[in-house]
N, C-alpha and C. Protein backbone atom coordinates (compact mmCIF):
# COMPACT_ATOMS: atom_id res chain seq x y z
N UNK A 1 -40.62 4.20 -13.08
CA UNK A 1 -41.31 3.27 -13.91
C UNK A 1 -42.81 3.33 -13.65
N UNK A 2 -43.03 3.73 -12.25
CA UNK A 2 -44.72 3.48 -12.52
C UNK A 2 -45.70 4.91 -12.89
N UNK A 3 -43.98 6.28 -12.37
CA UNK A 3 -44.90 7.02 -13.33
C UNK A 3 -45.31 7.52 -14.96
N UNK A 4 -44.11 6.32 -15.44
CA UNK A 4 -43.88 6.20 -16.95
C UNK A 4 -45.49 5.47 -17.07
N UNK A 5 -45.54 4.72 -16.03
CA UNK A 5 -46.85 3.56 -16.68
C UNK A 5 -47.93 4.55 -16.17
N UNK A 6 -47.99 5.67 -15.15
CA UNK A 6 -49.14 5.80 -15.17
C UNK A 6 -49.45 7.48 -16.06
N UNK A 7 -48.42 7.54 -16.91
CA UNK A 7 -48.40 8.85 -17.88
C UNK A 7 -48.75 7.95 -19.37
N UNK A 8 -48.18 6.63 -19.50
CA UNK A 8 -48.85 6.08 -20.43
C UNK A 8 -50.37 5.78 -20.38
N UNK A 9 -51.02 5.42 -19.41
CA UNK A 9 -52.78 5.23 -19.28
C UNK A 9 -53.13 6.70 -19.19
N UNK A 10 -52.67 8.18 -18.57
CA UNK A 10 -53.17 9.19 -18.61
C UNK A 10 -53.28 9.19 -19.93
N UNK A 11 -52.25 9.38 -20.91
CA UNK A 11 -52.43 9.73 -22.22
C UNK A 11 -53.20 8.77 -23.30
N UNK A 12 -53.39 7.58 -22.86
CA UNK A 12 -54.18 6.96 -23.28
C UNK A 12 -55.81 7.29 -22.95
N UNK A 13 -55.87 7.38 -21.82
CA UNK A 13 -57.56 7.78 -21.19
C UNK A 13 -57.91 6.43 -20.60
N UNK A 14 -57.11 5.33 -20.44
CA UNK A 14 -57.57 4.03 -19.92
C UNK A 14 -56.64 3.91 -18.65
N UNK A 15 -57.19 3.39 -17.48
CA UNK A 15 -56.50 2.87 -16.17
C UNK A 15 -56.96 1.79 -15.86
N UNK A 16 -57.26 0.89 -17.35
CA UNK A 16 -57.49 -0.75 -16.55
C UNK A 16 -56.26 -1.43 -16.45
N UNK A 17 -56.05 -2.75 -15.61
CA UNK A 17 -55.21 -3.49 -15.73
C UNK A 17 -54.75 -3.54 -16.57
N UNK A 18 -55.08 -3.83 -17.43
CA UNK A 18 -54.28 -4.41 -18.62
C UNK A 18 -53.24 -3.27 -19.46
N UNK A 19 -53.77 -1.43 -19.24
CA UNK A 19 -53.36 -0.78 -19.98
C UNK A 19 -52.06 -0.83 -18.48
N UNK A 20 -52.31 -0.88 -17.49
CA UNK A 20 -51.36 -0.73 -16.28
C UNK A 20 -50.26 -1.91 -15.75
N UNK A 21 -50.41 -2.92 -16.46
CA UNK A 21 -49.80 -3.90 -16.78
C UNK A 21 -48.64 -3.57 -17.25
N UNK A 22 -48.08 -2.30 -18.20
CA UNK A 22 -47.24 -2.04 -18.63
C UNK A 22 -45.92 -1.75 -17.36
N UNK A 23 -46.28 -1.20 -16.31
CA UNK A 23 -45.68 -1.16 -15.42
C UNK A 23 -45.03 -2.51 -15.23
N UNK A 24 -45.57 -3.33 -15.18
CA UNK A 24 -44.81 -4.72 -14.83
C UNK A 24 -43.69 -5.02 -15.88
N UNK A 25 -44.16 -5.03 -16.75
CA UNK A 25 -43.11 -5.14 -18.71
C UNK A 25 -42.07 -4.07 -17.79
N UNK A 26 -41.86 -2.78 -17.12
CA UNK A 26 -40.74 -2.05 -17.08
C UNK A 26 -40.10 -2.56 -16.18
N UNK A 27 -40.62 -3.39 -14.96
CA UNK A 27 -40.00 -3.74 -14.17
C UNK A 27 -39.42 -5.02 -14.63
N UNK A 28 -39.80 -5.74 -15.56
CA UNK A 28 -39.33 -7.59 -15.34
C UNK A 28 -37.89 -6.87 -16.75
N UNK A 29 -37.97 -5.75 -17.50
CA UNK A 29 -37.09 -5.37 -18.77
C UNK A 29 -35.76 -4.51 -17.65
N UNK A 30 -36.25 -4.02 -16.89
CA UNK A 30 -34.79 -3.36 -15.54
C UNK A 30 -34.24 -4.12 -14.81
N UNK A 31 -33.57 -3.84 -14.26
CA UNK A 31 -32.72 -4.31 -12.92
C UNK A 31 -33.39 -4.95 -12.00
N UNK A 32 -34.82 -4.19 -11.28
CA UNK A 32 -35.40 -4.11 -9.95
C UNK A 32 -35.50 -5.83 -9.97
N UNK A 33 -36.64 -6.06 -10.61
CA UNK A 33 -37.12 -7.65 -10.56
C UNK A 33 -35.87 -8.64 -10.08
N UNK A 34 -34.52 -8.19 -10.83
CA UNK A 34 -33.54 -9.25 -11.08
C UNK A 34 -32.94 -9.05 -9.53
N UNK A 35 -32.73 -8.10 -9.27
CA UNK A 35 -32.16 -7.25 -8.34
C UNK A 35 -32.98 -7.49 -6.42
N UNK A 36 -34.09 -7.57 -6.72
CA UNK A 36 -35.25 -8.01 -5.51
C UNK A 36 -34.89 -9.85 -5.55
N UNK A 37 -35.00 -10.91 -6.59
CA UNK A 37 -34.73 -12.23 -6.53
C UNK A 37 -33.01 -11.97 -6.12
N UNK A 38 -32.23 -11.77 -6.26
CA UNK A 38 -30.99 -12.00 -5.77
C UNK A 38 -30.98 -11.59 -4.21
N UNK A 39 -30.82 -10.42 -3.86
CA UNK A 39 -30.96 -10.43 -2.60
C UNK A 39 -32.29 -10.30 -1.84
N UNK A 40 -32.92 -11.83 -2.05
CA UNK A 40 -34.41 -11.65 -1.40
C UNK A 40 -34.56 -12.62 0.24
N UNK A 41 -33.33 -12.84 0.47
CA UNK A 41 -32.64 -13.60 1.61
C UNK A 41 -31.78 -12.07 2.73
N UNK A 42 -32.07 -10.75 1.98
CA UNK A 42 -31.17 -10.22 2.34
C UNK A 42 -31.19 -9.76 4.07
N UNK A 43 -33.41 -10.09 4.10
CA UNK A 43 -33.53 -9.20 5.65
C UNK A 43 -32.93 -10.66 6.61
N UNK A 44 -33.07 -11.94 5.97
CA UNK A 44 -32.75 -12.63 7.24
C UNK A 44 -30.88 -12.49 7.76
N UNK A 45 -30.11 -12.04 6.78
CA UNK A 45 -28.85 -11.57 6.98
C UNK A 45 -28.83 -10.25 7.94
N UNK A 46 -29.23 -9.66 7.64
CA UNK A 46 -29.46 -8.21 7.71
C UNK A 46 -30.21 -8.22 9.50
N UNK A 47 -31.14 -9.05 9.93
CA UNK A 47 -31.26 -9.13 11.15
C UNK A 47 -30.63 -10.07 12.08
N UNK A 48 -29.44 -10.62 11.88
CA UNK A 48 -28.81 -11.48 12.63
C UNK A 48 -27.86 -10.68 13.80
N UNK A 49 -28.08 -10.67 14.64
CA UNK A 49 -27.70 -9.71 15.97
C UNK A 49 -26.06 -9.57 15.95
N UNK A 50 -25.21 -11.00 15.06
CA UNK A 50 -23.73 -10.72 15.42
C UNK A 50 -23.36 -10.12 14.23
N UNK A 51 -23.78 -9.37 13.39
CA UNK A 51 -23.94 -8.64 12.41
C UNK A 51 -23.49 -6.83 13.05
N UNK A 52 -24.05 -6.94 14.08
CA UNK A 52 -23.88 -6.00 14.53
C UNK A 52 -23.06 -5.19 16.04
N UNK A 53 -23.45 -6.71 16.30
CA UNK A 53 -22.35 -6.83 18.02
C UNK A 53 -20.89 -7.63 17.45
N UNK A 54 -20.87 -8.98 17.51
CA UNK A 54 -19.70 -9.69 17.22
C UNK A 54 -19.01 -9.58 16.78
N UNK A 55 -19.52 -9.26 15.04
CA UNK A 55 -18.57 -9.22 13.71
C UNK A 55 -17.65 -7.81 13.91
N UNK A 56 -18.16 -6.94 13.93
CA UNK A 56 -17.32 -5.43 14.10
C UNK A 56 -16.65 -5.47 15.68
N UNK A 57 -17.19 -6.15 16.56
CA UNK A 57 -16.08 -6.06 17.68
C UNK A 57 -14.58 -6.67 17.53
N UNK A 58 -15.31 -8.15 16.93
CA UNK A 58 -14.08 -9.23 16.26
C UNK A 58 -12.85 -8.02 15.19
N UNK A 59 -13.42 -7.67 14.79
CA UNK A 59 -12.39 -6.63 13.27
C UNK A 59 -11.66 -5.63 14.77
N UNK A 60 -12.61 -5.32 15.54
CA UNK A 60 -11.68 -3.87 16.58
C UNK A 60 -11.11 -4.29 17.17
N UNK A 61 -11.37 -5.27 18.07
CA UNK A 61 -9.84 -6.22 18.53
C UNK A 61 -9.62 -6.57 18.08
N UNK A 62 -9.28 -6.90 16.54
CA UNK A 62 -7.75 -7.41 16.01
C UNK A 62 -7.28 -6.22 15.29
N UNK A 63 -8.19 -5.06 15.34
CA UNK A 63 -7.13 -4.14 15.11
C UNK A 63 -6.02 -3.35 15.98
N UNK A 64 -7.16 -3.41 17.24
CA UNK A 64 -6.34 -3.23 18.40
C UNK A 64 -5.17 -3.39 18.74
N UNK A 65 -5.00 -5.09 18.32
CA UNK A 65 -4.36 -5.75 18.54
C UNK A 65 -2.66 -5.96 18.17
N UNK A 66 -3.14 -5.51 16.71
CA UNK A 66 -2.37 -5.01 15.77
C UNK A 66 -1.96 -3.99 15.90
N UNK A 67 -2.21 -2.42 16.27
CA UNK A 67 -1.39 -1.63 17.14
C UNK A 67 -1.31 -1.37 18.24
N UNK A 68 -1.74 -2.22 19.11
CA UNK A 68 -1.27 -1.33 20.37
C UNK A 68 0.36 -1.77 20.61
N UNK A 69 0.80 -0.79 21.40
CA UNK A 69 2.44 -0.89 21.10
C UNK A 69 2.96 -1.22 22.75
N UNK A 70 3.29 -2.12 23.12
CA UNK A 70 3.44 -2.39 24.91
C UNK A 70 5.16 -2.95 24.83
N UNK A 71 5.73 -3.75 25.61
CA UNK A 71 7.16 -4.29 26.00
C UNK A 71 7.81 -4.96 25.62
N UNK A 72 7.26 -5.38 24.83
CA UNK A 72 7.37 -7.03 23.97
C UNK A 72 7.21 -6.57 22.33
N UNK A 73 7.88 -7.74 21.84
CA UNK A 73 8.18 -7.60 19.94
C UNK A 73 6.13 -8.43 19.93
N UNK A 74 5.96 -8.00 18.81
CA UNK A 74 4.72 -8.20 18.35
C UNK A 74 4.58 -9.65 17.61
N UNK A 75 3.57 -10.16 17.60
CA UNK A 75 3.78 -11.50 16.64
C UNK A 75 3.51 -10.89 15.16
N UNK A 76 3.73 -12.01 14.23
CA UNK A 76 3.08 -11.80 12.92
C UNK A 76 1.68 -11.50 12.60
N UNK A 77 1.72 -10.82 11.13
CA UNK A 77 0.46 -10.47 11.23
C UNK A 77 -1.06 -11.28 10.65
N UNK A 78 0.00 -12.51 10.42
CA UNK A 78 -1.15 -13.66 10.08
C UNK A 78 -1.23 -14.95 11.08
N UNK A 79 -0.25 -14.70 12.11
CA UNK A 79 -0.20 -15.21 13.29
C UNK A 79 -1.47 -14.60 14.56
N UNK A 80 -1.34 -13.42 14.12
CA UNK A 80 -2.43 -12.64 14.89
C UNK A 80 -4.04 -12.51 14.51
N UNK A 81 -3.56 -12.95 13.05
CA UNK A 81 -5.24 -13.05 12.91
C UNK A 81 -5.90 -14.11 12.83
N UNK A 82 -4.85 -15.19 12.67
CA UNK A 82 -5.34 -16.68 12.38
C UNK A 82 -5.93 -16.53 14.43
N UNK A 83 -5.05 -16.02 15.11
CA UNK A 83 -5.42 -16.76 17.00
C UNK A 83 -6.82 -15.60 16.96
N UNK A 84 -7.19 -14.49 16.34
CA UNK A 84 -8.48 -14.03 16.59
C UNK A 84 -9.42 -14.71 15.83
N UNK A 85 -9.31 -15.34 15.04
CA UNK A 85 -10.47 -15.63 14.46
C UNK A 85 -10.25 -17.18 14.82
N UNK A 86 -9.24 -17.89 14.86
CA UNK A 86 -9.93 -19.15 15.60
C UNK A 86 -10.30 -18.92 17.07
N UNK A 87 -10.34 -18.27 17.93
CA UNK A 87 -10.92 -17.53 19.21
C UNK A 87 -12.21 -17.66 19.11
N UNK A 88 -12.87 -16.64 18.32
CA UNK A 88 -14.02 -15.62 18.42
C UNK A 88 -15.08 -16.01 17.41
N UNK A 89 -14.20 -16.70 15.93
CA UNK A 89 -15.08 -16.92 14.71
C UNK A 89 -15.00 -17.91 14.26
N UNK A 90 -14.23 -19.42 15.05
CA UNK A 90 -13.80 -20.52 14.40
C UNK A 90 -15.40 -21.53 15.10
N UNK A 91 -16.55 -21.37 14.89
CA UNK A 91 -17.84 -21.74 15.31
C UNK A 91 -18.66 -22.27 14.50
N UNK A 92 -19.81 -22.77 14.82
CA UNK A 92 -20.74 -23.08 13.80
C UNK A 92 -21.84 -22.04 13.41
N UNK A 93 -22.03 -21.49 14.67
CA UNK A 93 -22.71 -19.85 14.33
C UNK A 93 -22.29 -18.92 13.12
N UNK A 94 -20.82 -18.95 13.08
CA UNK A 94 -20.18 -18.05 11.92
C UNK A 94 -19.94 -18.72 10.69
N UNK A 95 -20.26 -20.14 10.73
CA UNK A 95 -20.40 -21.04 9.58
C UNK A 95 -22.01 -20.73 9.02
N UNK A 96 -22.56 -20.67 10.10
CA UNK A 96 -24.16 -20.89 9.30
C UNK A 96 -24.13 -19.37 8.55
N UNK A 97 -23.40 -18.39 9.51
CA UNK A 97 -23.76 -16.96 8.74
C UNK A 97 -23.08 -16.93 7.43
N UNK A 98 -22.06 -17.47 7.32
CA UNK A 98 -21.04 -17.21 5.78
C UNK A 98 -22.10 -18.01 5.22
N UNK A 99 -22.69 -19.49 5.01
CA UNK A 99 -23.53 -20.19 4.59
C UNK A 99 -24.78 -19.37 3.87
N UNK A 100 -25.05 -17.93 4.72
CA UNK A 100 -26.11 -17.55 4.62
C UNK A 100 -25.87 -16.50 3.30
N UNK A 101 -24.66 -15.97 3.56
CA UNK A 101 -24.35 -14.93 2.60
C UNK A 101 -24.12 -15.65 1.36
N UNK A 102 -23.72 -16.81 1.20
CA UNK A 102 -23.50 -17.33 -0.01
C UNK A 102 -25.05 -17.62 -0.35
N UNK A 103 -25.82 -17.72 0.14
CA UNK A 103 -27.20 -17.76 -0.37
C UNK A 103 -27.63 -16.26 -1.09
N UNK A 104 -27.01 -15.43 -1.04
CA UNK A 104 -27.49 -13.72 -1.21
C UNK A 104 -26.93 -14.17 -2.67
């Protein structure tokens, strides 16, 4: 888009604002504009530390969990995930983060 806008002022012979303005008309008529306001919350998600430690450890032990095969009959498999996640994710920390994503 901005080298559409800046092949339109070449061929024009003008590079004032106003002829460069057109760039903006391509962006607010596409995706980007709409696309930047929706996820414009996205870096404070995006840097939250259990994003990257907690959340994916939480998913590997209960997958773990779910196969490892030892002496004993296994519980259910919504028995097993309801006791990991009230464990590990039943918090207010993991409330504020879902809170946060519904803001995205």
């Amino acid at each position: 888009m901005a080298a559409q806008a800046i092949q339109r002022a070449k061929e024009k012979g003008d590079f004032s604002a106003s002829t460069l303005a057109y760039y903006e008309e391509l962006l607010k008529d596409s995706f980007v504009l709409k696309d930047m306001h929706t996820f414009r919350h996205a870096l404070n998600i995006l840097e939250n530390p259990r994003l990257v430690n907690l959340y994916p450890q939480v998913f590997c032990d209960l997958f773990e969990q779910l196969m490892w095969i030892d002496d004993g009959p296994k519980e259910g498999l919504f028995s097993t995930v309801l006791s990991e996640v009230r464990s590990k994710l039943l918090n207010l920390s993991t409330l504020r983060d879902v809170l946060g994503l519904c803001k995205m």
